[in-house]
Protein backbone atom coordinates (compact mmCIF):
# COMPACT_ATOMS: atom_id res chain seq x y z
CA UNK A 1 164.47 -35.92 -207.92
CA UNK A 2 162.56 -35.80 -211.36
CA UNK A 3 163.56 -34.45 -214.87
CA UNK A 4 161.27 -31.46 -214.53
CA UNK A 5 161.28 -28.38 -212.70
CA UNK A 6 157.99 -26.56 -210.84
CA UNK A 7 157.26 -23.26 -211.15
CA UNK A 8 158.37 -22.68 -207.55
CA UNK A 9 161.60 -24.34 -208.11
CA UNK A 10 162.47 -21.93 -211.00
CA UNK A 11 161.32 -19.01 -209.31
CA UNK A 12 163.52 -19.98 -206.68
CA UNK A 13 166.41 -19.86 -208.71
CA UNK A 14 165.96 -16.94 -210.50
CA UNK A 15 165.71 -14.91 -207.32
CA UNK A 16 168.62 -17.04 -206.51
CA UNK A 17 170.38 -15.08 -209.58
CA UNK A 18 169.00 -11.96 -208.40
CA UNK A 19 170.94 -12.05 -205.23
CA UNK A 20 174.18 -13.30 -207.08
CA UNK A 21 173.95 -10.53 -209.43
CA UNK A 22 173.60 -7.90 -206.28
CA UNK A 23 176.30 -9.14 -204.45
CA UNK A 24 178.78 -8.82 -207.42
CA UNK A 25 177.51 -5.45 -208.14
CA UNK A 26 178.32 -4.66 -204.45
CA UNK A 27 181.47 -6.40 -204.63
CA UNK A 28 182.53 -4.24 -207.40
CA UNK A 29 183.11 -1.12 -205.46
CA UNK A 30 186.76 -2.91 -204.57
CA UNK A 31 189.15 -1.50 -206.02
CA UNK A 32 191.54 -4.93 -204.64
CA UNK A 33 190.28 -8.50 -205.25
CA UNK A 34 191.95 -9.80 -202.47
CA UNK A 35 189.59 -7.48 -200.00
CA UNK A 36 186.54 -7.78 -201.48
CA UNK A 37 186.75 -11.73 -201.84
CA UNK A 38 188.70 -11.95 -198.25
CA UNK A 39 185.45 -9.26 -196.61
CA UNK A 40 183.02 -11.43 -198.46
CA UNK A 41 183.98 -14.80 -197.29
CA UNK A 42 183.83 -13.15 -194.26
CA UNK A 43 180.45 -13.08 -194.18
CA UNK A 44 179.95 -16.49 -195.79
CA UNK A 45 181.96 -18.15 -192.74
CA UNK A 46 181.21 -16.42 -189.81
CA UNK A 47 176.94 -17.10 -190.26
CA UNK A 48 178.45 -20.98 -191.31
CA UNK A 49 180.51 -21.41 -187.81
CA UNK A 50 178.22 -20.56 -185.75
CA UNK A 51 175.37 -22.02 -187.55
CA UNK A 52 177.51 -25.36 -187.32
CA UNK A 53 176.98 -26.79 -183.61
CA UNK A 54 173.10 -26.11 -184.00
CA UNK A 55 172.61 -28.25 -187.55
CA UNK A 56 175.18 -30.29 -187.95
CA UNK A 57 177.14 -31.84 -190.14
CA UNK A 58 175.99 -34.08 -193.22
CA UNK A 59 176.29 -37.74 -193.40
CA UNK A 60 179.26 -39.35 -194.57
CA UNK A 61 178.35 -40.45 -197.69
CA UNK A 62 178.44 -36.57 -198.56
CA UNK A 63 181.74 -35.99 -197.12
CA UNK A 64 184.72 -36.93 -200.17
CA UNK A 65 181.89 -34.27 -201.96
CA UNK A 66 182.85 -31.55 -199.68
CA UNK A 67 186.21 -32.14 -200.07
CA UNK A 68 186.43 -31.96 -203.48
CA UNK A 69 183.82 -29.08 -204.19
CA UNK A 70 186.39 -27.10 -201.06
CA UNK A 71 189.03 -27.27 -203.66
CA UNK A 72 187.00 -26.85 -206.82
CA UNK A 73 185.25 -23.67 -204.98
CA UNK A 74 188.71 -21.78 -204.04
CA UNK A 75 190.14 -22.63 -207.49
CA UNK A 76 186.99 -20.42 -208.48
CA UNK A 77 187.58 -17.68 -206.83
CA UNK A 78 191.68 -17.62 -207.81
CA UNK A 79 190.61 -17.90 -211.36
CA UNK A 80 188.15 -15.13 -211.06
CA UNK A 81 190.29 -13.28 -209.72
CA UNK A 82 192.91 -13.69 -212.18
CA UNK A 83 190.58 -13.43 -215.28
CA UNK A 84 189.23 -9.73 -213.26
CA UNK A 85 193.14 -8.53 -213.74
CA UNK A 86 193.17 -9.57 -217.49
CA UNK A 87 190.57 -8.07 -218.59
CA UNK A 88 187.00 -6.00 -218.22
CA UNK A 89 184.29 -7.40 -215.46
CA UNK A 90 182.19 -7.09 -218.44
CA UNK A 91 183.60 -9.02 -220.94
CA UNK A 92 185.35 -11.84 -218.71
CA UNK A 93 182.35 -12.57 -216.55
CA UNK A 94 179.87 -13.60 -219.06
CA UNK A 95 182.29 -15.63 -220.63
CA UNK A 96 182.74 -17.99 -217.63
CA UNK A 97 178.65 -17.79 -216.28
CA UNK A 98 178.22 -18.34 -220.33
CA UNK A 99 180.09 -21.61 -220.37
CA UNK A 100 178.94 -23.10 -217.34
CA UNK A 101 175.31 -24.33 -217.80
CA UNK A 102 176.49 -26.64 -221.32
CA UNK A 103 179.32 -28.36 -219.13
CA UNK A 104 177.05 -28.60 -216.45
CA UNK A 105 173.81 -30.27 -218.26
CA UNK A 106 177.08 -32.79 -219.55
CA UNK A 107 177.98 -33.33 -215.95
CA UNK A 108 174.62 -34.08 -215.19
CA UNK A 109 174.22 -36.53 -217.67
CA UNK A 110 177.27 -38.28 -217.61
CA UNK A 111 177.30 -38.30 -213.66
CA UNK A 112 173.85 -37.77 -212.46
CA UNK A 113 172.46 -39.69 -215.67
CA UNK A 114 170.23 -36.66 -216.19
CA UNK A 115 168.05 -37.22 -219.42
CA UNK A 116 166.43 -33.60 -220.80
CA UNK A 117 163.58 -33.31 -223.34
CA UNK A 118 164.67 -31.21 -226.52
CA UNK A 119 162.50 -28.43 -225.85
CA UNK A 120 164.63 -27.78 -221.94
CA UNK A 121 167.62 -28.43 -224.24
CA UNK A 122 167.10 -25.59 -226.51
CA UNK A 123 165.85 -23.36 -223.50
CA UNK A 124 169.27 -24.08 -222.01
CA UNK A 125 171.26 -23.11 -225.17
CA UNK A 126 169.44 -19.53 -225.22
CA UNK A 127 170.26 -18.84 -221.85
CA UNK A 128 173.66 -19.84 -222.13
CA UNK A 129 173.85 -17.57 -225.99
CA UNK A 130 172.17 -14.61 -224.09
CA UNK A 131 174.45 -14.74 -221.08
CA UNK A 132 177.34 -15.40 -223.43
CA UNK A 133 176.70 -12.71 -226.08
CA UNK A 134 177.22 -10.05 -222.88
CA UNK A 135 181.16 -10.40 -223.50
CA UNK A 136 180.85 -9.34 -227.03
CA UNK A 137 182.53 -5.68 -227.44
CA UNK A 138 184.28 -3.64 -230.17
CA UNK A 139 187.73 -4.88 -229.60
CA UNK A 140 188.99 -8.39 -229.59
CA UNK A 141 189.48 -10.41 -226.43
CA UNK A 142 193.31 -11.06 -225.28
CA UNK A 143 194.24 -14.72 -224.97
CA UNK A 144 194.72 -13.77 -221.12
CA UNK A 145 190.88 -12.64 -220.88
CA UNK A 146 189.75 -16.08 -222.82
CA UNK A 147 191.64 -18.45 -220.95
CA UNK A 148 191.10 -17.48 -217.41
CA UNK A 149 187.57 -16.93 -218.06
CA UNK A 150 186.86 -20.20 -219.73
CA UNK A 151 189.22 -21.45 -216.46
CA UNK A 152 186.50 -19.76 -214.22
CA UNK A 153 183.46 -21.59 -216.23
CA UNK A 154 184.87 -24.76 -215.94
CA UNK A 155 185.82 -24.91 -211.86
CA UNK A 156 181.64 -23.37 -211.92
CA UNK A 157 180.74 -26.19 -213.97
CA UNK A 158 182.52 -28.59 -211.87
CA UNK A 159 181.94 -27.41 -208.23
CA UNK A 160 178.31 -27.24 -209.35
CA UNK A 161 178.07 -30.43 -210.47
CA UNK A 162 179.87 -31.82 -207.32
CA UNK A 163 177.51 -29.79 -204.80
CA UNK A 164 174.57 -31.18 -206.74
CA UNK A 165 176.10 -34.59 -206.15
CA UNK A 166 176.92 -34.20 -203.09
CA UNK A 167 174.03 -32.24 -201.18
CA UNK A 168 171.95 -34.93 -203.08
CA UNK A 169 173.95 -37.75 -200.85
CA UNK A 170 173.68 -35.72 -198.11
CA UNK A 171 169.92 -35.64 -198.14
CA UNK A 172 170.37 -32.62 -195.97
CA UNK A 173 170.98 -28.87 -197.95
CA UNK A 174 171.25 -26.88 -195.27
CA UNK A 175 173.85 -28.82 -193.49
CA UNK A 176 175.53 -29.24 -196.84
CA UNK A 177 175.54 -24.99 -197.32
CA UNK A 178 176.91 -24.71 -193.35
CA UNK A 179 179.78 -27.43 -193.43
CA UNK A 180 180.73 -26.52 -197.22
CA UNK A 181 181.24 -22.75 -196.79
CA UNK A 182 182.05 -23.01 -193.02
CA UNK A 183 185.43 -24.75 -194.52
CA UNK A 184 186.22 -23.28 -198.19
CA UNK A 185 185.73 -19.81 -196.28
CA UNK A 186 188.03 -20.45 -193.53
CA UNK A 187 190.33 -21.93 -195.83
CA UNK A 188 190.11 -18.98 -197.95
CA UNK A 189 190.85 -16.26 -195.06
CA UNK A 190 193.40 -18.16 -194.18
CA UNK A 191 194.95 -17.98 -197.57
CA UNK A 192 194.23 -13.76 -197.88
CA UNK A 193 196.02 -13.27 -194.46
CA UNK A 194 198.87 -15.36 -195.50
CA UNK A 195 199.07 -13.42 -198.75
CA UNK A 196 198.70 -10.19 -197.45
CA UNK A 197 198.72 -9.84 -193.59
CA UNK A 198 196.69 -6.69 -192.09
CA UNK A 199 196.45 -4.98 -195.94
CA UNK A 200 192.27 -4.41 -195.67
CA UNK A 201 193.05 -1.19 -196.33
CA UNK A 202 189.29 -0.19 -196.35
CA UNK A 203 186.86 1.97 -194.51
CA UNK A 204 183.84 0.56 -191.75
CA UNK A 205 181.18 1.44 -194.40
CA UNK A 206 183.14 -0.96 -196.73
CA UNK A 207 183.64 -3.33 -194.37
CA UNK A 208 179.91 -3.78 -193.68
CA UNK A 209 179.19 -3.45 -197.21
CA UNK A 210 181.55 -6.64 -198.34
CA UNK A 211 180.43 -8.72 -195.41
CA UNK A 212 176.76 -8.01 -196.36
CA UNK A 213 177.60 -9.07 -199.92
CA UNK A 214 179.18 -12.19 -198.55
CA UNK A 215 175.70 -13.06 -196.85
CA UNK A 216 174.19 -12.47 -200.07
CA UNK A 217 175.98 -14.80 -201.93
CA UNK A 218 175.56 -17.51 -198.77
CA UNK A 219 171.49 -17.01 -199.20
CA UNK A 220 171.67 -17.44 -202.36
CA UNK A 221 174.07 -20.41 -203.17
CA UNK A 222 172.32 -21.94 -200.53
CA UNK A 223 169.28 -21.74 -202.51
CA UNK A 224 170.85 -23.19 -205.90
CA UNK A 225 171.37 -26.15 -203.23
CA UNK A 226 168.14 -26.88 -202.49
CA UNK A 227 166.96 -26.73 -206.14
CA UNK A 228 169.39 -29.42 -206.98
CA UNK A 229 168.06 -31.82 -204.97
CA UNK A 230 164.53 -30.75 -206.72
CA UNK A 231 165.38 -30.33 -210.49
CA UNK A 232 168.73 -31.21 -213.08
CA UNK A 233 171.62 -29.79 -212.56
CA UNK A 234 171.77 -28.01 -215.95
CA UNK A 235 168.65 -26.58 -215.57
CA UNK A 236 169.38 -24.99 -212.60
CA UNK A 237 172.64 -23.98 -213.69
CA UNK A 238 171.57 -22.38 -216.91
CA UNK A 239 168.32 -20.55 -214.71
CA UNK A 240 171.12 -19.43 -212.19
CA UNK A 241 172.94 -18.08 -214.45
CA UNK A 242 170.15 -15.35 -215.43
CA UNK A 243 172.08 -13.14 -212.88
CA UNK A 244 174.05 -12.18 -215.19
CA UNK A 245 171.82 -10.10 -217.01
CA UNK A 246 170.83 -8.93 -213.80
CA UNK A 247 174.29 -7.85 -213.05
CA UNK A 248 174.63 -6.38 -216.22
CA UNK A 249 171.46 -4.34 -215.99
CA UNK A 250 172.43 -3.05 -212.42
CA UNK A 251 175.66 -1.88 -214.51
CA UNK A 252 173.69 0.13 -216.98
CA UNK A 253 170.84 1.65 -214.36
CA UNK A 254 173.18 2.06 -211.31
CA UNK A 255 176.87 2.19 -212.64
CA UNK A 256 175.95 4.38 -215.92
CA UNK A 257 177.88 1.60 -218.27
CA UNK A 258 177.10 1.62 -221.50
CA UNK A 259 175.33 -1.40 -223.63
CA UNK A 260 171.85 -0.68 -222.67
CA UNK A 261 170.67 -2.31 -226.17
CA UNK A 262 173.28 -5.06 -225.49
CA UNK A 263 171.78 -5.56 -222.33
CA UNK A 264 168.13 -5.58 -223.64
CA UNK A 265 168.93 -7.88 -226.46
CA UNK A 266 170.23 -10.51 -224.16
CA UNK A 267 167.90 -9.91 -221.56
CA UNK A 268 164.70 -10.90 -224.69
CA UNK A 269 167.19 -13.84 -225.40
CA UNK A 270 167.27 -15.28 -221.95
CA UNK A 271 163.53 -14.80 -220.98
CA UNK A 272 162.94 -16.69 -224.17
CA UNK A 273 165.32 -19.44 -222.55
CA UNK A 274 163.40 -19.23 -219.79
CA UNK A 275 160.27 -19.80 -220.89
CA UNK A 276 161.39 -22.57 -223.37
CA UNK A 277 162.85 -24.14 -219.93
CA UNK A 278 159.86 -24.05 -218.25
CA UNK A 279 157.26 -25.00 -220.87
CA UNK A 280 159.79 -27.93 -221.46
């Protein structure tokens, strides 16, 4: 693993934030957070289990990874869940993709001892200023919005550091992706029936639609993976995290949301981070 990034690599990655942004646009036809993330890990787990027997599991030396990036993962999805009921998709989600590539270039460094050149430095603060400056809106932000969005960028920051670690000792991504999701999604479903036994409440179509988004989201996770056993962690974070204006664009074309300039504005600032990325 080098310091730099290929062209492929980034490519990669930005598809990889293609596909996150689609599944969350998907996922946002639930009205209830507790079906969409409970049909979605449905069809992270399901492809994981039986996937399982043919590749295998990863070596040991990857294992305490797994266990801790199992926790760090469901803590995710509680806190995104939790900053989705205090306050606007729009506003909370940027927030938490915004703070994630900074803590994760720190992570990188401190852990990984991951040394960037200035220029991939600055590329990394414009993506993370463009993705940020998606939450900014005419009225102020509650406390509630703040803190359980900054709560969501820090569990991404840390499970993304740990999977880096950890699919990096595994020498082995695709077993990594299987075993990881294989248990955080069981031990997610488990948690949704628990909480609220036989309450899908949904049609077939939306069945098949929040298992396809869960598939999604498997592909392209799995993908962020690979990369970080190819390039720094907070380079891959901050290109990941181009979704976002993906997302956001999908929300002005598809959804009819307004912010089209807001959108465009970030969308000039994070090419720009981009670019400065991959010159760098």
């Amino acid at each position: 693993m080098t310091n730099t990034i290929t062209l492929s690599v980034t490519v990669a990655v930005l598809f990889a934030g293609l596909l996150h942004a689609v599944w969350n646009a998907m996922a946002k036809s639930f009205s209830d957070q507790w079906t969409s993330f409970a049909l979605i890990n449905v069809g992270v787990t399901v492809p994981c289990l039986l996937a399982l027997p043919f590749v295998g599991v990863p070596v040991s030396a990857a294992w305490p990874y797994l266990a801790a990036a199992v926790v760090c993962h469901l803590l995710y999805e509680l806190f995104l869940m939790s900053a989705y009921r205090a306050g606007a998709l729009s506003r909370t989600y940027p927030i938490a993709r915004g703070v994630a590539p900074m803590l994760v270039a720190l992570g990188g460094l401190v852990f990984a001892g991951e040394h960037v050149g200035a220029l991939v430095f600055v590329g990394i603060v414009l993506v993370v200023l463009g993705v940020s400056s998606l939450a900014i809106q005419g009225r102020a932000a509650s406390r509630r919005e703040i803190w359980w969005s900054i709560a969501t960028g820090v569990a991404i920051a840390t499970y993304t550091v740990i999977d880096g670690l950890g699919v990096r000792a595994s020498h082995d991504p695709l077993s990594y992706t299987v075993t990881l999701f294989s248990f955080q999604g069981s031990a997610f479903l488990i948690m949704a029936i628990v909480r609220r036994p036989g309450r899908l409440g949904v049609t077939r179509g939306q069945h098949a639609l929040g298992v396809a988004a869960g598939m999604i989201s498997l592909v392209g996770y799995g993908i962020v993976l690979w990369a970080q056993t190819k390039a720094p962690l907070g380079v891959v974070s901050a290109l990941r995290e181009t979704g976002v204006i993906w997302a956001a664009l999908i929300g002005v074309l598809i959804f009819k949301e307004r912010g089209g300039w807001k959108v465009a504005t970030a969308g000039v600032v994070v090419f720009a981070g981009v670019a400065t990325i991959a010159l760098g």
